[in-house]
C-alpha atoms as a PDB file:
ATOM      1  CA  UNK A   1    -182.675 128.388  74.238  1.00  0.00           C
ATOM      2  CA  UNK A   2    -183.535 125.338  76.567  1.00  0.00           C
ATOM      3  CA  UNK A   3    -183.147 125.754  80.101  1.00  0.00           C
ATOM      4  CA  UNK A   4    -179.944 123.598  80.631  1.00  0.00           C
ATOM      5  CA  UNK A   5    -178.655 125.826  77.553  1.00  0.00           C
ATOM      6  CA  UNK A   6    -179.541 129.340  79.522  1.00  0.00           C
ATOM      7  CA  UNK A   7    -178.506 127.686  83.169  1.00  0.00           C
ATOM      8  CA  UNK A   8    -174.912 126.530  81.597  1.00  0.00           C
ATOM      9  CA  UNK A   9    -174.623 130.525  79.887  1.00  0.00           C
ATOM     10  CA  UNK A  10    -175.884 131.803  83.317  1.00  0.00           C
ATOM     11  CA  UNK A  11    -172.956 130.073  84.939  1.00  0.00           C
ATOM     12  CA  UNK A  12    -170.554 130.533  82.424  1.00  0.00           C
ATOM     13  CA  UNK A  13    -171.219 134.104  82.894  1.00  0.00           C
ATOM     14  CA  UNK A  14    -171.862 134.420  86.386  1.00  0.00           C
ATOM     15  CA  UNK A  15    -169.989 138.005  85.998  1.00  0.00           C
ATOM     16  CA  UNK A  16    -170.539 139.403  83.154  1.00  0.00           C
ATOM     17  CA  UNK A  17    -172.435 142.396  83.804  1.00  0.00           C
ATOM     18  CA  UNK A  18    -172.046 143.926  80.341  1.00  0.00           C
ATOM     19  CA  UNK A  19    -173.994 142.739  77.040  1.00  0.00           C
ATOM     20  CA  UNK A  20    -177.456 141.525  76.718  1.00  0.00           C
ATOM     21  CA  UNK A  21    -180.135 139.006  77.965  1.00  0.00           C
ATOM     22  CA  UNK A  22    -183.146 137.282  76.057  1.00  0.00           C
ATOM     23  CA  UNK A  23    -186.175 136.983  78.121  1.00  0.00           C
ATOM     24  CA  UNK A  24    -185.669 133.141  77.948  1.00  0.00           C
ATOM     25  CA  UNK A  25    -182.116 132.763  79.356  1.00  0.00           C
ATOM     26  CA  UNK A  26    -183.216 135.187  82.230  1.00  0.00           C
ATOM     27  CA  UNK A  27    -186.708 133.289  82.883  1.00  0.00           C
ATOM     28  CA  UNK A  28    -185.178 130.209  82.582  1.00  0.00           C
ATOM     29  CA  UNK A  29    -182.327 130.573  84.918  1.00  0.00           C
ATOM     30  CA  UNK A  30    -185.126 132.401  87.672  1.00  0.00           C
ATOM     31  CA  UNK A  31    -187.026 128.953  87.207  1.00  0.00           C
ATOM     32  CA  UNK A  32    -183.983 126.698  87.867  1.00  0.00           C
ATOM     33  CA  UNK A  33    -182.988 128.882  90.911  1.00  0.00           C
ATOM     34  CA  UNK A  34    -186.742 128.716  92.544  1.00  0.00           C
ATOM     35  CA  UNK A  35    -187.018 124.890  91.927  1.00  0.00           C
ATOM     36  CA  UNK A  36    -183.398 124.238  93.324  1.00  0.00           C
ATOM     37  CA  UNK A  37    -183.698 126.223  96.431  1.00  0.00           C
ATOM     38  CA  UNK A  38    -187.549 124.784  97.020  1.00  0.00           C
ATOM     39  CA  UNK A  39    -186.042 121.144  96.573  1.00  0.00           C
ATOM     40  CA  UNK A  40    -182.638 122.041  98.976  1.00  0.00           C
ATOM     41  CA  UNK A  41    -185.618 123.586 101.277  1.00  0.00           C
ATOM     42  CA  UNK A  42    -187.586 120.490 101.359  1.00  0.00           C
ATOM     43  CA  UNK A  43    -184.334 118.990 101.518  1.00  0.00           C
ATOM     44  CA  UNK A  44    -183.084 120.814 104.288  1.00  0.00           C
ATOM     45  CA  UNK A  45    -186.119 119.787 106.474  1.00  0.00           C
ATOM     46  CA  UNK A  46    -185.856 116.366 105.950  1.00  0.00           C
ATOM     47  CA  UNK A  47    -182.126 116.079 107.197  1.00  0.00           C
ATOM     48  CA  UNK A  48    -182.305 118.986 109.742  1.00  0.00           C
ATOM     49  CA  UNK A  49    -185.602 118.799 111.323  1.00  0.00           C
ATOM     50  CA  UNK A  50    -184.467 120.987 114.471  1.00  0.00           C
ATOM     51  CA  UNK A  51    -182.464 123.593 112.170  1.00  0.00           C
ATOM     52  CA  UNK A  52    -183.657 126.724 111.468  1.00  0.00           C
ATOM     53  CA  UNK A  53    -181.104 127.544 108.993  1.00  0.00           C
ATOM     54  CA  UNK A  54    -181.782 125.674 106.014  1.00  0.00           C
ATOM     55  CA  UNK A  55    -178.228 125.191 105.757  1.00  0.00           C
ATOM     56  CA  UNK A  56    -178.158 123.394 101.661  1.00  0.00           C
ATOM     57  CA  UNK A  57    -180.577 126.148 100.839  1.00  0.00           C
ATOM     58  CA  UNK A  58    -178.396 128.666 102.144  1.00  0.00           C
ATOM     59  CA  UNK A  59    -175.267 127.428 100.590  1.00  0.00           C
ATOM     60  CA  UNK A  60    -177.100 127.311  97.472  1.00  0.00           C
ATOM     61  CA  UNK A  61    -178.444 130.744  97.763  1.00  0.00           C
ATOM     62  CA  UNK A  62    -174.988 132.497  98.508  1.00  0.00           C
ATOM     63  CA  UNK A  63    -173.676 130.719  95.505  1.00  0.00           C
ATOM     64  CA  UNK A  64    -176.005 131.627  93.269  1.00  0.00           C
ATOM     65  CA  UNK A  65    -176.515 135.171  94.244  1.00  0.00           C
ATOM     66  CA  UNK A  66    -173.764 136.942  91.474  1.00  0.00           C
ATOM     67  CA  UNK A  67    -174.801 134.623  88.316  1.00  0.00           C
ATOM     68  CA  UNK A  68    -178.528 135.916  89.347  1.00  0.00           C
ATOM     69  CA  UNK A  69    -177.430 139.904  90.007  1.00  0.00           C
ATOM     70  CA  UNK A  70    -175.374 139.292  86.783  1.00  0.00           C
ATOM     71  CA  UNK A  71    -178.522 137.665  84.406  1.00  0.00           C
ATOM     72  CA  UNK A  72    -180.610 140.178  85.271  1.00  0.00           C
ATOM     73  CA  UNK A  73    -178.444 143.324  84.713  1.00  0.00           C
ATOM     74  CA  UNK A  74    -178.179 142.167  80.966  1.00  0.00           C
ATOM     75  CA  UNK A  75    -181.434 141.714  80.923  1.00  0.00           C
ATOM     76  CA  UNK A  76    -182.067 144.885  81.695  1.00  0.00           C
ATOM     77  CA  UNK A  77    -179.731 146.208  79.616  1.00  0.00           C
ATOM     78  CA  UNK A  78    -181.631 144.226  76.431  1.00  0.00           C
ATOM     79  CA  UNK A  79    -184.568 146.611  77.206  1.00  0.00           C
ATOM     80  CA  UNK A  80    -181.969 149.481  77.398  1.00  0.00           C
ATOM     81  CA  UNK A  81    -182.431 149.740  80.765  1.00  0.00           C
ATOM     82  CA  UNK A  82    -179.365 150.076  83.400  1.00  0.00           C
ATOM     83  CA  UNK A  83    -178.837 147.103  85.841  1.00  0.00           C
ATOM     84  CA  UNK A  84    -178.904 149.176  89.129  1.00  0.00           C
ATOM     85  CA  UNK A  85    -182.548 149.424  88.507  1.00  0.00           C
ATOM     86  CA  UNK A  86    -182.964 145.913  89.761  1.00  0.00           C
ATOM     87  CA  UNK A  87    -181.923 147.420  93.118  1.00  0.00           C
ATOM     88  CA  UNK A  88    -184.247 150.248  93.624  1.00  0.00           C
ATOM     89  CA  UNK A  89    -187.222 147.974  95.228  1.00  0.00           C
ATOM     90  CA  UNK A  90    -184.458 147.015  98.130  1.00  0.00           C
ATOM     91  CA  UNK A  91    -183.595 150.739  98.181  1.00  0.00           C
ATOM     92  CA  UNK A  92    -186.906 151.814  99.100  1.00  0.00           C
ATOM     93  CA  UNK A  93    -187.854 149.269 101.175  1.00  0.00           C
ATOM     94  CA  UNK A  94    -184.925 149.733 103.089  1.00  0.00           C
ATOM     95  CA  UNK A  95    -185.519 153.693 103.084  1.00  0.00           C
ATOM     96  CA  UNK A  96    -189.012 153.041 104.965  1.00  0.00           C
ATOM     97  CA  UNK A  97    -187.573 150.849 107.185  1.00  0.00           C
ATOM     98  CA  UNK A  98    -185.104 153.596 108.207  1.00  0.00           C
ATOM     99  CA  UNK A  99    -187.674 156.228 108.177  1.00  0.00           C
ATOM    100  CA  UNK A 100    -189.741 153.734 110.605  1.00  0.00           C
ATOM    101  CA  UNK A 101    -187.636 156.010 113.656  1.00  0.00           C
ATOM    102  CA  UNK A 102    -190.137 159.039 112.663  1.00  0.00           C
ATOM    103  CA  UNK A 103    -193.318 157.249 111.947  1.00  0.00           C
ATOM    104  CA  UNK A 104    -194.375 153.841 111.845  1.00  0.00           C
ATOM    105  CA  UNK A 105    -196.445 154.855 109.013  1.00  0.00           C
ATOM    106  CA  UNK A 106    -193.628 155.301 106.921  1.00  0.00           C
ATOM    107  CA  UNK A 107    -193.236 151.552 107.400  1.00  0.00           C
ATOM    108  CA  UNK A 108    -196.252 150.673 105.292  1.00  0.00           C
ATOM    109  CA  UNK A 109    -195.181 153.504 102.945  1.00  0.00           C
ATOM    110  CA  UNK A 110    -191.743 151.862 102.457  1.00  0.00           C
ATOM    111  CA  UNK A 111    -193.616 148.044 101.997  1.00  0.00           C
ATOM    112  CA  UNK A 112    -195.902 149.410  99.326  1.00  0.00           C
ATOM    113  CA  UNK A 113    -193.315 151.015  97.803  1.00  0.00           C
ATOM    114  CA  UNK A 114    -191.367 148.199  97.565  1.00  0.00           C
ATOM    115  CA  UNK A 115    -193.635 145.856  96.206  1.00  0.00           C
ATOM    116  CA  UNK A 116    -194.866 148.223  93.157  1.00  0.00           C
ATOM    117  CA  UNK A 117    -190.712 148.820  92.369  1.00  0.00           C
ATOM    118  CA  UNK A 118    -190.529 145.107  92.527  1.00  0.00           C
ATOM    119  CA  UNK A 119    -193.923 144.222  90.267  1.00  0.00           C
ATOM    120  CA  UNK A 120    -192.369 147.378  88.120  1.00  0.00           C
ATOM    121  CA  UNK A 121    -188.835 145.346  87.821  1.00  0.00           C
ATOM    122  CA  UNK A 122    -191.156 142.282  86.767  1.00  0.00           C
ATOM    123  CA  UNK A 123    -192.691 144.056  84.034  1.00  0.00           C
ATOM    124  CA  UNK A 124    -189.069 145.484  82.811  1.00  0.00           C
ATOM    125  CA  UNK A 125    -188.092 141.736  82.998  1.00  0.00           C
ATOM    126  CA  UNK A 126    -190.749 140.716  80.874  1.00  0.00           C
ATOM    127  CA  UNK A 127    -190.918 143.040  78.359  1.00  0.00           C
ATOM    128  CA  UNK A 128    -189.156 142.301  74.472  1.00  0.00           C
ATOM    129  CA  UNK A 129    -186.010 143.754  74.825  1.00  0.00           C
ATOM    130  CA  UNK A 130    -184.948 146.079  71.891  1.00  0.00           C
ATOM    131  CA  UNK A 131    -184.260 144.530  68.422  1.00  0.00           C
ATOM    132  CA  UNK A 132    -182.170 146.771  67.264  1.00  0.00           C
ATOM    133  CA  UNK A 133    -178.993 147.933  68.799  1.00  0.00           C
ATOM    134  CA  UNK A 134    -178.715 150.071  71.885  1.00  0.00           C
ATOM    135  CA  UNK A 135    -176.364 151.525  74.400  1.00  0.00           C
ATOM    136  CA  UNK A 136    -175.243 148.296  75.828  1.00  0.00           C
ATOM    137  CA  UNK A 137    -174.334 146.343  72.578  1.00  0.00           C
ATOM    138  CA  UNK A 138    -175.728 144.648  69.139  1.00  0.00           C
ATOM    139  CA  UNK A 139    -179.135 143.233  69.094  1.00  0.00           C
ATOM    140  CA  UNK A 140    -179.218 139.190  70.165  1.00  0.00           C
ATOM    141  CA  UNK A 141    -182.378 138.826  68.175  1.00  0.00           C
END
């Protein structure tokens, strides 16, 4: 699968939340949506110099959110994983952040977390998904 190939299925699917992923339409579509909003960043600064908002970037960001949630719940789901895994790193982030009221230290607790859920959801990402069939449909092998 080339990238215009997993980009166009990304799109085409941008709500699908059921089926499978292969690492390279997930990987591929993470690389187009990094060098897009970098460029509409770059972008952004060289039309709105006084702007804070990068307003292109943004646009591009809120469009693209639901094709991205959507890629990378089936890609979970080829390593027979469920999609609402990709949310736990937000959920404990956001759990230390609320827990900052008690103890600052559970700040730092909540930011470590985070990061290992996130480098765990990396990992998950990465690995071979399962070749033969699973709970969320047929192997795509």
């Amino acid at each position: 699968m080339t990238i215009i190939e997993s980009v166009k299925h990304c799109y085409k699917n941008y709500a699908v939340f059921n089926g499978r992923a292969k690492r390279p339409e997930f990987w591929f579509f993470a690389l187009y949506s990094f060098l897009i909003a970098v460029s509409l960043s770059i972008l952004d600064m060289a039309i709105f110099p006084r702007n804070d908002v990068g307003v292109l970037s943004l646009i591009f960001t809120i469009l693209n959110i639901l094709p991205y949630i959507a890629v990378t719940c089936r890609r979970l789901h080829d390593t027979n994983r469920s999609g609402w895994w990709q949310g736990l790193p937000y959920a404990v982030m956001f759990l230390g952040g609320f827990l900052t009221v008690i103890s600052e230290t559970l700040l730092m607790i909540g930011v470590v977390g985070g990061i290992g859920t996130g480098i765990m959801l990396i990992v998950w990402l990465a690995t071979i998904g399962d070749s033969a069939k699973n709970r969320f449909g047929p192997s795509i092998r």
